[in-house]
PDB file of N, CA and C in Angstrom:
ATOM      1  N   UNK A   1       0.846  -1.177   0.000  1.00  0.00           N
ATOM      2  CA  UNK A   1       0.000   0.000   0.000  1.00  0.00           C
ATOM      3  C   UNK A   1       0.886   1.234   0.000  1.00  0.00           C
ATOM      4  N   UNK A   2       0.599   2.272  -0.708  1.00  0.00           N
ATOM      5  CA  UNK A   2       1.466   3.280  -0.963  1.00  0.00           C
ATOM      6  C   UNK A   2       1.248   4.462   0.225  1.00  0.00           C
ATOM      7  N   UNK A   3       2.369   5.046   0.461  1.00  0.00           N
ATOM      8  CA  UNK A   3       2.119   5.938   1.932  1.00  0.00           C
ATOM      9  C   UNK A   3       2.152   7.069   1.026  1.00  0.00           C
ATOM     10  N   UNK A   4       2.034   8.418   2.235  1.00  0.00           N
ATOM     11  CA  UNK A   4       1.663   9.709   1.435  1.00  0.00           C
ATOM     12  C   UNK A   4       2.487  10.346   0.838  1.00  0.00           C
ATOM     13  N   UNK A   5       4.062   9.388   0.504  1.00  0.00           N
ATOM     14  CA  UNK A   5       4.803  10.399  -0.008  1.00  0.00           C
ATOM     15  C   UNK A   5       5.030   9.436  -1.704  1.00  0.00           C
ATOM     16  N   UNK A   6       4.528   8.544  -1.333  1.00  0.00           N
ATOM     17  CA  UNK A   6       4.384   7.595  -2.991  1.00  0.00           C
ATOM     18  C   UNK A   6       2.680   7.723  -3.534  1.00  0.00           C
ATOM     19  N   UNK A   7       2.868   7.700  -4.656  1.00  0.00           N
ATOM     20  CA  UNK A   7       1.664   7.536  -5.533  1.00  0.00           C
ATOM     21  C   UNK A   7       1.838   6.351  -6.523  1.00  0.00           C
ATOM     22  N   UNK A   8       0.738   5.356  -6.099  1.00  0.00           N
ATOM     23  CA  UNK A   8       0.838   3.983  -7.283  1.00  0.00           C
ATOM     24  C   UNK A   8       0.327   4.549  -8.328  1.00  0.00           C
ATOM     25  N   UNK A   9       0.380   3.327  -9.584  1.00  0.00           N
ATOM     26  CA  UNK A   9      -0.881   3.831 -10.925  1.00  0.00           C
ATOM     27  C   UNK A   9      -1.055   2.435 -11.075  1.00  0.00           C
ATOM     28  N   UNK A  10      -2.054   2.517 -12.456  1.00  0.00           N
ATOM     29  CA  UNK A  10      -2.357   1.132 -12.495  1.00  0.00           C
ATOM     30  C   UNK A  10      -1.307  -0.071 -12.997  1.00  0.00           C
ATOM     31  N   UNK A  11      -0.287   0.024 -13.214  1.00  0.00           N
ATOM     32  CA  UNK A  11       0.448  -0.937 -13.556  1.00  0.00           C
ATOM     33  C   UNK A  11       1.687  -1.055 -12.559  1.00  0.00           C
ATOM     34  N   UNK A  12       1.278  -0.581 -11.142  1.00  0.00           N
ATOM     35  CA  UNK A  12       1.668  -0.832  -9.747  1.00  0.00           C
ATOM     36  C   UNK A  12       2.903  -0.322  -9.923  1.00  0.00           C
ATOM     37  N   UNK A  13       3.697   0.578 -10.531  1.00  0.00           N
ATOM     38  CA  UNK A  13       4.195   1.362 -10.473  1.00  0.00           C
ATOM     39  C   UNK A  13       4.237   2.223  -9.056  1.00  0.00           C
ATOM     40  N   UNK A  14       5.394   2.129  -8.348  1.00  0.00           N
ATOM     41  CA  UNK A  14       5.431   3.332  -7.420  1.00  0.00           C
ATOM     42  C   UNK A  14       6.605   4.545  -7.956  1.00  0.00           C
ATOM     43  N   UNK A  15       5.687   5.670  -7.480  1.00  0.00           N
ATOM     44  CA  UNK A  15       6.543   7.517  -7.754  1.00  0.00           C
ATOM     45  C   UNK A  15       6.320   7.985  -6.407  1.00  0.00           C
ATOM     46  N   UNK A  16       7.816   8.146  -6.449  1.00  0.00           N
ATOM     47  CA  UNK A  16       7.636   9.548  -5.220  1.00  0.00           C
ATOM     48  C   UNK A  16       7.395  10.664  -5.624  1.00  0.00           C
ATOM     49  N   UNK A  17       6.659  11.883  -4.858  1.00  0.00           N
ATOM     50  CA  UNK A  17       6.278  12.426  -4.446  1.00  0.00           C
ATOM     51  C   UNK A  17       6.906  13.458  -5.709  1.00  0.00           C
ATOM     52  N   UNK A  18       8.132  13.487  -4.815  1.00  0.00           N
ATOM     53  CA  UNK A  18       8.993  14.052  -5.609  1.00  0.00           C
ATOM     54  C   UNK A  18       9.545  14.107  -7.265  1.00  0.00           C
ATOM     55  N   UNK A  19       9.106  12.878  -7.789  1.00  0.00           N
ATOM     56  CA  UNK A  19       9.003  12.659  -9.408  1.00  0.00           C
ATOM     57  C   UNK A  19       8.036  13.535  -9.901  1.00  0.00           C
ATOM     58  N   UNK A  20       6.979  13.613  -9.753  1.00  0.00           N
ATOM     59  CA  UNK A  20       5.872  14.156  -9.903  1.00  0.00           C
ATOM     60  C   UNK A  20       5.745  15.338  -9.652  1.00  0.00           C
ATOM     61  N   UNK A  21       6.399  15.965  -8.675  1.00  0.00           N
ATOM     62  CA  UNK A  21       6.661  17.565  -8.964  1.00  0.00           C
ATOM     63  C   UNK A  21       6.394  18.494  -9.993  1.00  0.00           C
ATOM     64  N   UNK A  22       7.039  18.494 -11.301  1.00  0.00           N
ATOM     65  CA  UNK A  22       6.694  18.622 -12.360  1.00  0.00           C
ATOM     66  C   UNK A  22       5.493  19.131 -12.373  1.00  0.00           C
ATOM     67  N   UNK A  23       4.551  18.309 -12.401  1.00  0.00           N
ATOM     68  CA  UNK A  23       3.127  18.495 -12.475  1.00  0.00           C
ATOM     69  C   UNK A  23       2.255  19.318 -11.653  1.00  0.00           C
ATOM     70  N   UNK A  24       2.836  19.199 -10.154  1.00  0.00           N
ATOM     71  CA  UNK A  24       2.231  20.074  -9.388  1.00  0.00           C
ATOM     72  C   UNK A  24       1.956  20.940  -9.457  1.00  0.00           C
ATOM     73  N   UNK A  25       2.766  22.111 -10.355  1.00  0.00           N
ATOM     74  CA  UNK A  25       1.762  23.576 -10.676  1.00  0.00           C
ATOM     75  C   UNK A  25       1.196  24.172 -11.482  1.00  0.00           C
ATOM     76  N   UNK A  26       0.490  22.500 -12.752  1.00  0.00           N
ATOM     77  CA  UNK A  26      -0.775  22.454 -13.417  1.00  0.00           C
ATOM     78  C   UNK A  26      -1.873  23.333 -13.386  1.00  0.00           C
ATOM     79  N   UNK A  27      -2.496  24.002 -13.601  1.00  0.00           N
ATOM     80  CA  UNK A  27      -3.646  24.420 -13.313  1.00  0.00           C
ATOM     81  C   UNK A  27      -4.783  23.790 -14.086  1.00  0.00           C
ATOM     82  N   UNK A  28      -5.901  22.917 -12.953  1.00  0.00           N
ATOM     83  CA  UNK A  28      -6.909  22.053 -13.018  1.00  0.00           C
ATOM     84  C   UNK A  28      -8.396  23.028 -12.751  1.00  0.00           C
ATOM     85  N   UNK A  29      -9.068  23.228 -13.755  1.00  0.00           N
ATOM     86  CA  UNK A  29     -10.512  23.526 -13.222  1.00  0.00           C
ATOM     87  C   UNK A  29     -11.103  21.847 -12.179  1.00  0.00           C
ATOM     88  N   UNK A  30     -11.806  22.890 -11.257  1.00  0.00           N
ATOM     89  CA  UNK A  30     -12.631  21.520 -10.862  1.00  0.00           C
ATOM     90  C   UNK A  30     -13.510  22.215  -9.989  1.00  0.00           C
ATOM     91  N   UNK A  31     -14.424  21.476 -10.567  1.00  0.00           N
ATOM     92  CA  UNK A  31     -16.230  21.661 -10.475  1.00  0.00           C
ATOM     93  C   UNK A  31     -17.200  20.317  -9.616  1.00  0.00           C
ATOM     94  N   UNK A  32     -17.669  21.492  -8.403  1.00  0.00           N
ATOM     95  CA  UNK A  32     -18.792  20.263  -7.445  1.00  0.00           C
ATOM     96  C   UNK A  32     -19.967  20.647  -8.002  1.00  0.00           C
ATOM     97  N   UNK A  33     -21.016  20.077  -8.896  1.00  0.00           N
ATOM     98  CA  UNK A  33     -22.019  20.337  -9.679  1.00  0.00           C
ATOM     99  C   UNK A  33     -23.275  19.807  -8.996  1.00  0.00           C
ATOM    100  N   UNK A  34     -23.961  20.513  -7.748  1.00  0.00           N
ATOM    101  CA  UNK A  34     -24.782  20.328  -6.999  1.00  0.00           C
ATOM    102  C   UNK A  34     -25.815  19.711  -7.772  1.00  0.00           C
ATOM    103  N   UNK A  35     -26.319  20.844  -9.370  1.00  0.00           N
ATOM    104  CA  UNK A  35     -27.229  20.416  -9.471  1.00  0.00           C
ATOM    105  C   UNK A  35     -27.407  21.069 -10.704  1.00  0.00           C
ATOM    106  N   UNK A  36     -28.678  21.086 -11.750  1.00  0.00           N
ATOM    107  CA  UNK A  36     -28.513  22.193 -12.831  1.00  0.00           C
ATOM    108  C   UNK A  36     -29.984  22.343 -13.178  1.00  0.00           C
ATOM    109  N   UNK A  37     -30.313  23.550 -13.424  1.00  0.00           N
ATOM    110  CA  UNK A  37     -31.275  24.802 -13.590  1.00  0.00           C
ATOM    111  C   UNK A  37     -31.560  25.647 -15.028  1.00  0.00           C
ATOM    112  N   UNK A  38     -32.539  25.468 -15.062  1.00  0.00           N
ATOM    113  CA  UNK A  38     -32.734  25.912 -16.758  1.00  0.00           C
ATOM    114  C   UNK A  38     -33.990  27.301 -16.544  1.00  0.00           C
ATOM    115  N   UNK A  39     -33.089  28.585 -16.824  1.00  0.00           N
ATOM    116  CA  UNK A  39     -34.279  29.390 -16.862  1.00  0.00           C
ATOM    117  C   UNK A  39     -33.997  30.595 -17.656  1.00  0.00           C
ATOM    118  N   UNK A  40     -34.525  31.027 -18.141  1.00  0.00           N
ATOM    119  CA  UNK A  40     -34.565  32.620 -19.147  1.00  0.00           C
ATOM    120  C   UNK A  40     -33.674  33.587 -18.568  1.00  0.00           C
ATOM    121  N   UNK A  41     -33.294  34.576 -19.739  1.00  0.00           N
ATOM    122  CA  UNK A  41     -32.190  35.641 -19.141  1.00  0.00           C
ATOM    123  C   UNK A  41     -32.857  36.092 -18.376  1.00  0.00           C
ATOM    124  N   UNK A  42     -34.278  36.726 -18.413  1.00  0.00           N
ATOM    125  CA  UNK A  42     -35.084  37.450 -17.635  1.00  0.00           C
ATOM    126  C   UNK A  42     -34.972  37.362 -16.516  1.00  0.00           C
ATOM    127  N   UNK A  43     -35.081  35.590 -16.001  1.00  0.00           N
ATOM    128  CA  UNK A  43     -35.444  35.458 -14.632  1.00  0.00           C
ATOM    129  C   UNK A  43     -34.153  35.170 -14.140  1.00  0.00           C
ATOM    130  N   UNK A  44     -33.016  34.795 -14.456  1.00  0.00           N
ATOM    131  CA  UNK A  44     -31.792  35.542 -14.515  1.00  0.00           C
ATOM    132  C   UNK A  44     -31.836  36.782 -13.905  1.00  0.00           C
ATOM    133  N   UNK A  45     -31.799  37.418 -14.577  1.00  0.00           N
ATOM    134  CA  UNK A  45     -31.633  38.841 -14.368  1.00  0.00           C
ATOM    135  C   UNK A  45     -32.341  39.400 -13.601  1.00  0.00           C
ATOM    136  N   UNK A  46     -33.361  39.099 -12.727  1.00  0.00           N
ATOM    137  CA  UNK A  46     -34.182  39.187 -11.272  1.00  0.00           C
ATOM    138  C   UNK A  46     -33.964  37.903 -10.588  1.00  0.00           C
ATOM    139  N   UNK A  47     -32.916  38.052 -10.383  1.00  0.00           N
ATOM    140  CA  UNK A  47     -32.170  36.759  -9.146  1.00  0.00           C
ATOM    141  C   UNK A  47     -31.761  38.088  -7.884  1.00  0.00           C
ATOM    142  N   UNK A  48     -32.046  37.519  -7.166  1.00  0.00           N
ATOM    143  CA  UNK A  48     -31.316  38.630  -6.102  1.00  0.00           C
ATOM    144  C   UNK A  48     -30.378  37.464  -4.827  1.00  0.00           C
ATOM    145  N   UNK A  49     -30.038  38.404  -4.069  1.00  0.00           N
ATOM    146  CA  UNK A  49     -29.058  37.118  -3.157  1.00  0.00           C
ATOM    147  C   UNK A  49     -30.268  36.369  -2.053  1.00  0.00           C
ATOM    148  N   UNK A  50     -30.100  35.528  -1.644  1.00  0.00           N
ATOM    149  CA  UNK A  50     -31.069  35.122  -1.187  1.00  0.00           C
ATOM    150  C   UNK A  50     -32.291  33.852  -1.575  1.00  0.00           C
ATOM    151  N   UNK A  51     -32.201  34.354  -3.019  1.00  0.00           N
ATOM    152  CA  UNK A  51     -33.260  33.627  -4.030  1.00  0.00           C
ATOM    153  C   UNK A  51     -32.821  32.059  -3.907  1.00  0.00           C
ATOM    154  N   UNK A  52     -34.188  31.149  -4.090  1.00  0.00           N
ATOM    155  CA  UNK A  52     -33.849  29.977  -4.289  1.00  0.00           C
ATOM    156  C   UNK A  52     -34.085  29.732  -5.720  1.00  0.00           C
ATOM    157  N   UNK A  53     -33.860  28.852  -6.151  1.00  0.00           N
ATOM    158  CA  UNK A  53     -33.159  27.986  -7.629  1.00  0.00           C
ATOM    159  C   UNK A  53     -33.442  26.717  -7.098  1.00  0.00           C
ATOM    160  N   UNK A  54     -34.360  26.329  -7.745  1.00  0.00           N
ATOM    161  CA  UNK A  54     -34.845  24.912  -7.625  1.00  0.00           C
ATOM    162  C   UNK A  54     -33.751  23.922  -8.682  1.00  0.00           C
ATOM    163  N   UNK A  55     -33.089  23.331  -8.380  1.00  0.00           N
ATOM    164  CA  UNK A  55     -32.098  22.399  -9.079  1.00  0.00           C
ATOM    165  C   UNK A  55     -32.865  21.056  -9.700  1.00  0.00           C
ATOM    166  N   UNK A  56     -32.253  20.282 -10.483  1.00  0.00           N
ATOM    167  CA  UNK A  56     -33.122  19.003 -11.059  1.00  0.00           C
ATOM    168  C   UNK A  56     -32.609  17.912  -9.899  1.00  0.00           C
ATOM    169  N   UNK A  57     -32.069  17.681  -8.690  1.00  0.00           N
ATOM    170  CA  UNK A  57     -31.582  17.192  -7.939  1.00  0.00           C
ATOM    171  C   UNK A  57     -32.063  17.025  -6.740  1.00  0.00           C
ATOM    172  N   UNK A  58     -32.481  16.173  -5.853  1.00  0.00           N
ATOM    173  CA  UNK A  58     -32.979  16.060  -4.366  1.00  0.00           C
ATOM    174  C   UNK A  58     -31.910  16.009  -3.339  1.00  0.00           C
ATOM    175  N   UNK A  59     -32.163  16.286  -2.051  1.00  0.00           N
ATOM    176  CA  UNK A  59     -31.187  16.380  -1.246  1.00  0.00           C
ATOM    177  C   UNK A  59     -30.940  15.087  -0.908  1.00  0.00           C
ATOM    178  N   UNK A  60     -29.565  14.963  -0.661  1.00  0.00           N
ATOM    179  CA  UNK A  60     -29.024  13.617  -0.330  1.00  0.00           C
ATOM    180  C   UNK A  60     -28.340  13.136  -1.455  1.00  0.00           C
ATOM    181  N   UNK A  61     -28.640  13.562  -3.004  1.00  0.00           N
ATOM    182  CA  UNK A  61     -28.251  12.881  -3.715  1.00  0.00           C
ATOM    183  C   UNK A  61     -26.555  13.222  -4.484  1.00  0.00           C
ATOM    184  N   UNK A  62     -26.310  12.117  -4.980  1.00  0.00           N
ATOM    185  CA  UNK A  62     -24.575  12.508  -5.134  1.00  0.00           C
ATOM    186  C   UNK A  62     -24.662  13.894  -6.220  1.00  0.00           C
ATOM    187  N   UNK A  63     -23.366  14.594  -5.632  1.00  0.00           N
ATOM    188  CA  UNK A  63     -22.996  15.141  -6.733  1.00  0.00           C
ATOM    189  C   UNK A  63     -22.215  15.106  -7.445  1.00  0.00           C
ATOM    190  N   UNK A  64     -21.782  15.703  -8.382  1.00  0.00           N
ATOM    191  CA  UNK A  64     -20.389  15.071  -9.653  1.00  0.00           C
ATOM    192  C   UNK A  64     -19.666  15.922  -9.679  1.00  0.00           C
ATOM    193  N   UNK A  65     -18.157  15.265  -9.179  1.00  0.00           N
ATOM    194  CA  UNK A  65     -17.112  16.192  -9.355  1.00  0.00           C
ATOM    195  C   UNK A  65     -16.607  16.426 -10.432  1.00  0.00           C
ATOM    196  N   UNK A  66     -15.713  17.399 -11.418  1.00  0.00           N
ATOM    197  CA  UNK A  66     -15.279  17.266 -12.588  1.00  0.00           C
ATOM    198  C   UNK A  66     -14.061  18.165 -12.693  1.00  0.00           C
ATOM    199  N   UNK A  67     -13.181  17.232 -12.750  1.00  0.00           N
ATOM    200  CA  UNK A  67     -11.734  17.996 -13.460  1.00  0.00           C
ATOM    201  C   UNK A  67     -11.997  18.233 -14.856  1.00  0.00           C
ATOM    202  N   UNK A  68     -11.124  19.532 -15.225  1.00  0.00           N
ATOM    203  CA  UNK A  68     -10.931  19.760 -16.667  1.00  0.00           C
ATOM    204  C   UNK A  68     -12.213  19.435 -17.333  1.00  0.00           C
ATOM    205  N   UNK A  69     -13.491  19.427 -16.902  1.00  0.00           N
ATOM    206  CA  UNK A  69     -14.781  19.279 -17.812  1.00  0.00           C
ATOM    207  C   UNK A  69     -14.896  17.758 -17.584  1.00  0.00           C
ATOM    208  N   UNK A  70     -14.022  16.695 -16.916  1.00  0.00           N
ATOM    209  CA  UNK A  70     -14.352  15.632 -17.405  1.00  0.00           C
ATOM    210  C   UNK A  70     -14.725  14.586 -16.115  1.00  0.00           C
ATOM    211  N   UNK A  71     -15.831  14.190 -15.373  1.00  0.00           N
ATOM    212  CA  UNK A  71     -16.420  13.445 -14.642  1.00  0.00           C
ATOM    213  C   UNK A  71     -15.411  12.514 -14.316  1.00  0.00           C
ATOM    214  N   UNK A  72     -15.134  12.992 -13.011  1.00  0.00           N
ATOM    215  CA  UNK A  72     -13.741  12.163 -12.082  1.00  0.00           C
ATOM    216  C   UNK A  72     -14.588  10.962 -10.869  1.00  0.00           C
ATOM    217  N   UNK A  73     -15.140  11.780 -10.506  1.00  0.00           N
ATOM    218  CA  UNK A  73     -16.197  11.127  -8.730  1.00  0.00           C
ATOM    219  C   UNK A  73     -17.290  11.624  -8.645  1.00  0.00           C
ATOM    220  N   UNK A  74     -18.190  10.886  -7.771  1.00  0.00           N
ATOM    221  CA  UNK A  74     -19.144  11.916  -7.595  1.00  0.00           C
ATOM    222  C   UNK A  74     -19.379  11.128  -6.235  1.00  0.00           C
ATOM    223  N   UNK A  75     -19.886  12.335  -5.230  1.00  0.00           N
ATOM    224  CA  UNK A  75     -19.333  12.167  -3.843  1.00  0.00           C
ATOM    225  C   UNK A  75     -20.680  13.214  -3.182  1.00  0.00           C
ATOM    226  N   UNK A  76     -20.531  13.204  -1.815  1.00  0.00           N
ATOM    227  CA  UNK A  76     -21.796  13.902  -0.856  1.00  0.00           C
ATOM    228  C   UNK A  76     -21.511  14.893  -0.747  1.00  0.00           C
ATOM    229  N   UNK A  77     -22.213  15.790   0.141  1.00  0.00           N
ATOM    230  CA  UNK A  77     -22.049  17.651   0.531  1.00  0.00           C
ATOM    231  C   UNK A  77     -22.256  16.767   1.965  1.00  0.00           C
ATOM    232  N   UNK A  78     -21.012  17.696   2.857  1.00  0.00           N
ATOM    233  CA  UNK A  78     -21.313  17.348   4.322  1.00  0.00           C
ATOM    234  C   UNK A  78     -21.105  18.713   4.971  1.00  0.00           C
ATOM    235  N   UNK A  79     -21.347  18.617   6.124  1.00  0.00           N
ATOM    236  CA  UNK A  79     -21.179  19.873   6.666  1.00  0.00           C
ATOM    237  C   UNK A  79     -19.956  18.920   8.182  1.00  0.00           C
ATOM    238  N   UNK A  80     -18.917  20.541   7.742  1.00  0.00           N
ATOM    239  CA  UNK A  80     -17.886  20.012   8.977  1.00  0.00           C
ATOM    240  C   UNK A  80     -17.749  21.227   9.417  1.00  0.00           C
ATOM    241  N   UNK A  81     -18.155  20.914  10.923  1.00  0.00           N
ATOM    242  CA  UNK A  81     -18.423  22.298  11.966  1.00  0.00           C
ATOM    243  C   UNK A  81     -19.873  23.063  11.445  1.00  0.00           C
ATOM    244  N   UNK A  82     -19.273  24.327  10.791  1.00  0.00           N
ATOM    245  CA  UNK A  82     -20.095  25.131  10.198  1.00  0.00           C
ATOM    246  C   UNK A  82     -19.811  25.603   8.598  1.00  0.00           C
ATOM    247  N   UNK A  83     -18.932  24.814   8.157  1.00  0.00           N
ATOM    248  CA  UNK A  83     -18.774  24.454   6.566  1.00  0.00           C
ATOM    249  C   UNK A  83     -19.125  23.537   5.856  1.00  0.00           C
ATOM    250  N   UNK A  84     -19.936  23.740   4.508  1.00  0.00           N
ATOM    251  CA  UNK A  84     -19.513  22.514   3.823  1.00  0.00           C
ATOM    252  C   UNK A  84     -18.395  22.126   3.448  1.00  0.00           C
ATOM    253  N   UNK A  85     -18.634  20.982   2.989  1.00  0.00           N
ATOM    254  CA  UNK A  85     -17.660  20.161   3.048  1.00  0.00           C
ATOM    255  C   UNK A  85     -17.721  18.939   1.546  1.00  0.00           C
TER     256      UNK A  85
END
């Protein structure tokens, strides 16, 4: 099992930490996509803060994480302390 300073891949390959460097100052979009909403510029444009937005999604249900546009996990909303999480 690989500790936190190795990273396996699939052909059980171990890298330290340190190989991989390189990469570390990538810049990755990544998106927690609660949920998605379809409505006119109009009603858009009378959003105020506060407003709810009914999503196509129920509570509890997963949401989808996405690097670079492209569906990695999809995982819960928790709350830790007084953050989500």
């Amino acid at each position: 099992m690989a500790d936190r300073d190795t990273i396996s891949n699939p052909d059980d390959e171990i890298h330290s930490a340190s190989e991989l460097e390189a990469v570390f100052d990538v810049p990755v979009k990544v998106q927690a996509v609660l949920g998605k909403a379809r409505m006119e510029v109009s009603q858009l444009l009378r959003l105020s803060p506060g407003a709810v937005v009914e999503l196509d999604r129920r509570v509890g249900e997963a949401i989808d994480i996405y690097v670079n546009n492209r569906l990695v996990a999809r995982g819960e909303v928790v709350m830790v302390e007084e953050h989500l999480g």
